[in-house]
N, C-alpha and C. Protein backbone atom coordinates (compact mmCIF):
# COMPACT_ATOMS: atom_id res chain seq x y z
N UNK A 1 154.58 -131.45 -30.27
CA UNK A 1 155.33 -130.40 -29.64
C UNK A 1 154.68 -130.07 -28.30
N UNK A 2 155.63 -130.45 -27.62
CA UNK A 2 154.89 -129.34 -25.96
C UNK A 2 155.07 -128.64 -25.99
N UNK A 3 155.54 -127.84 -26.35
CA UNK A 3 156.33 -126.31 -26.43
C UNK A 3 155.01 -125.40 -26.47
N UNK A 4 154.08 -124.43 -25.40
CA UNK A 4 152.47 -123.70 -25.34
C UNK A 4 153.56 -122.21 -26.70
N UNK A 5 152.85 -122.29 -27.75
CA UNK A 5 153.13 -121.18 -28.34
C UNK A 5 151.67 -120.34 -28.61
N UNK A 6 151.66 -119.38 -28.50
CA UNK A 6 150.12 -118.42 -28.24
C UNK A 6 150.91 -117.84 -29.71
N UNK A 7 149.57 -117.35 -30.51
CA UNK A 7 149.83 -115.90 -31.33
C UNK A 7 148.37 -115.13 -30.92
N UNK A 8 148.82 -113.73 -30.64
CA UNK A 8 147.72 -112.99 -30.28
C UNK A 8 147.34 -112.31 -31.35
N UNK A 9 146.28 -111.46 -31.56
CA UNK A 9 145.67 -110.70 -32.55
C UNK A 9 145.34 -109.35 -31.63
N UNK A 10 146.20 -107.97 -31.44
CA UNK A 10 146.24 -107.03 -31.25
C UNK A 10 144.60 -106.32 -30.60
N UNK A 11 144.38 -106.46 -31.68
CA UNK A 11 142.85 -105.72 -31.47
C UNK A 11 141.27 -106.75 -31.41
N UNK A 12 142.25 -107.95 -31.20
CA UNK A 12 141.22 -109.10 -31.23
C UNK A 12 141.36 -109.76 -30.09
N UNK A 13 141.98 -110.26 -29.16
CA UNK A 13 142.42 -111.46 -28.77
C UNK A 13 142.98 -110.87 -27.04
N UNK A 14 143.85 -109.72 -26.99
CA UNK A 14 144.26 -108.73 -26.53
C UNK A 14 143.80 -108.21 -25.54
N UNK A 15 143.18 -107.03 -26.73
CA UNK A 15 142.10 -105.67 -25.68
C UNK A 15 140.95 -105.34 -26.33
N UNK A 16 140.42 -104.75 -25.65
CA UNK A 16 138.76 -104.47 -26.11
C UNK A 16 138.79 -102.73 -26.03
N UNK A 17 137.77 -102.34 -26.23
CA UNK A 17 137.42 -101.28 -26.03
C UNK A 17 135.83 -101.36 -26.07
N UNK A 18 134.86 -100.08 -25.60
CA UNK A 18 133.50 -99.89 -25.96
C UNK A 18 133.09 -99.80 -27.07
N UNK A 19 133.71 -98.90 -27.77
CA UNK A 19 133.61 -99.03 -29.10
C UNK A 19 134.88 -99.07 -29.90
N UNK A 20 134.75 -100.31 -30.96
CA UNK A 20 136.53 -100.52 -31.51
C UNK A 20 136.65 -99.77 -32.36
N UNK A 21 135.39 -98.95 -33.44
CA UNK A 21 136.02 -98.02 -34.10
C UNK A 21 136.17 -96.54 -33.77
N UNK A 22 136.24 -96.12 -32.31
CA UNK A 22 137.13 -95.25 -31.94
C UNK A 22 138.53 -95.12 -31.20
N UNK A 23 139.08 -94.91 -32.08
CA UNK A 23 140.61 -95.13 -32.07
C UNK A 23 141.01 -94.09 -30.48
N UNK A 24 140.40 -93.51 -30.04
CA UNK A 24 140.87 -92.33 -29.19
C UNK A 24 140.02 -92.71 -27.42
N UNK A 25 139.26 -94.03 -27.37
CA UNK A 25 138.75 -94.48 -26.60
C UNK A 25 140.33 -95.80 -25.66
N UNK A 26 140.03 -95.72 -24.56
CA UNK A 26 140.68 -96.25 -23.55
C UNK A 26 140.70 -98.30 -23.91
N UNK A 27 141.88 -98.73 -24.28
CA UNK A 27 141.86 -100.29 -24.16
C UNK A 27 142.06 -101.00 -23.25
N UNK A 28 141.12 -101.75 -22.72
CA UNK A 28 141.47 -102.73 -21.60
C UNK A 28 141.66 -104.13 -21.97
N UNK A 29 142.58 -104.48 -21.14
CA UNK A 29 143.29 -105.91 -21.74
C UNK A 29 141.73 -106.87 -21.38
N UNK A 30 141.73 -108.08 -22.29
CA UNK A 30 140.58 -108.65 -21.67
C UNK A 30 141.00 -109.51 -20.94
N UNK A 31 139.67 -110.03 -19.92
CA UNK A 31 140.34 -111.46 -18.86
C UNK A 31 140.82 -112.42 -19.33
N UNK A 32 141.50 -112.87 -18.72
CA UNK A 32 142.78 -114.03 -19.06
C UNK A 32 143.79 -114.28 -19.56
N UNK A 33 143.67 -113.22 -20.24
CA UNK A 33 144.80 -112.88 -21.29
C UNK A 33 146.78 -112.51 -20.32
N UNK A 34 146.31 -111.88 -19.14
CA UNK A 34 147.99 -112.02 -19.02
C UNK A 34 148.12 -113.37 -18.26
N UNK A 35 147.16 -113.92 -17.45
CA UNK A 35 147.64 -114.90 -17.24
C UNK A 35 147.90 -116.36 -18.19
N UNK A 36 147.38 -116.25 -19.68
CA UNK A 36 147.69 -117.25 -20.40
C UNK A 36 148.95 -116.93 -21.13
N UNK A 37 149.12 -115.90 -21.36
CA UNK A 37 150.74 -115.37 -21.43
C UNK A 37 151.78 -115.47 -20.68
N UNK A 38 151.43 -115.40 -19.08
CA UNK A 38 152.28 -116.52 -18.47
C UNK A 38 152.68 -117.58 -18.32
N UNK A 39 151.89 -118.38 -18.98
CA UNK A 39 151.88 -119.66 -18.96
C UNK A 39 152.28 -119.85 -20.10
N UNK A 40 152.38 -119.40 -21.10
CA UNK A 40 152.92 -120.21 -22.75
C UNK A 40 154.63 -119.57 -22.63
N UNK A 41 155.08 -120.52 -23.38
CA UNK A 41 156.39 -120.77 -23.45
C UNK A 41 156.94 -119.42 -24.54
N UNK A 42 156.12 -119.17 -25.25
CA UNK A 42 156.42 -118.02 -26.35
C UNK A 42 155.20 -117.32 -26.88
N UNK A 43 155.54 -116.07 -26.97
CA UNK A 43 153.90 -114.91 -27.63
C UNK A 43 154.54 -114.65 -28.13
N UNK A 44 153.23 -114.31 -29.64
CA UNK A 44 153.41 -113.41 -30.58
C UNK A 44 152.61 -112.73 -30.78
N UNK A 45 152.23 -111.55 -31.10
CA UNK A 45 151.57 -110.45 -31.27
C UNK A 45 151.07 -110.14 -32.97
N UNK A 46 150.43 -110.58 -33.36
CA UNK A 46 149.96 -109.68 -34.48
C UNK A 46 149.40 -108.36 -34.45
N UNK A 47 150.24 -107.61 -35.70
CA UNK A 47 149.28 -106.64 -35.54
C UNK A 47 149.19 -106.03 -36.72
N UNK A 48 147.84 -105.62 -37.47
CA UNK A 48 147.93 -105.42 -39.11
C UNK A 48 147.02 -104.25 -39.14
N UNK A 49 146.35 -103.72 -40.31
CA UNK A 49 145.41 -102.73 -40.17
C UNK A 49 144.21 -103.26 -41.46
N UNK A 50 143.65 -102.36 -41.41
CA UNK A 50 142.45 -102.86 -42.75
C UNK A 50 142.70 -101.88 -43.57
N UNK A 51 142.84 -102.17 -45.05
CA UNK A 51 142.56 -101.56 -46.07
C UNK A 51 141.43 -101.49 -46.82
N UNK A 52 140.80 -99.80 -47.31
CA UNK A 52 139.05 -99.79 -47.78
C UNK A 52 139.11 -101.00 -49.20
């Protein structure tokens, strides 16, 4: 298949933060990330949560 298909991981792959287990802290996309999204033919986004 040539077809560039990306799947992203929300809180992985995405954005970062300083610290990831504060939910109330500022996310910045990380580098490269929109420009490899320009370039693939289709994104997908995961996005799930953790259970204790």
């Amino acid at each position: 298949m040539d077809t560039p298909i990306i799947l992203w991981d929300h809180d992985g792959t995405i954005t970062s933060s300083k610290n990831p287990n504060d939910k109330t802290s500022s996310r910045t996309i990380l580098p490269g990330v929109k420009k490899t999204m320009d370039k693939a033919a289709f994104n997908f986004i995961i996005s799930g949560f953790r259970s204790p």
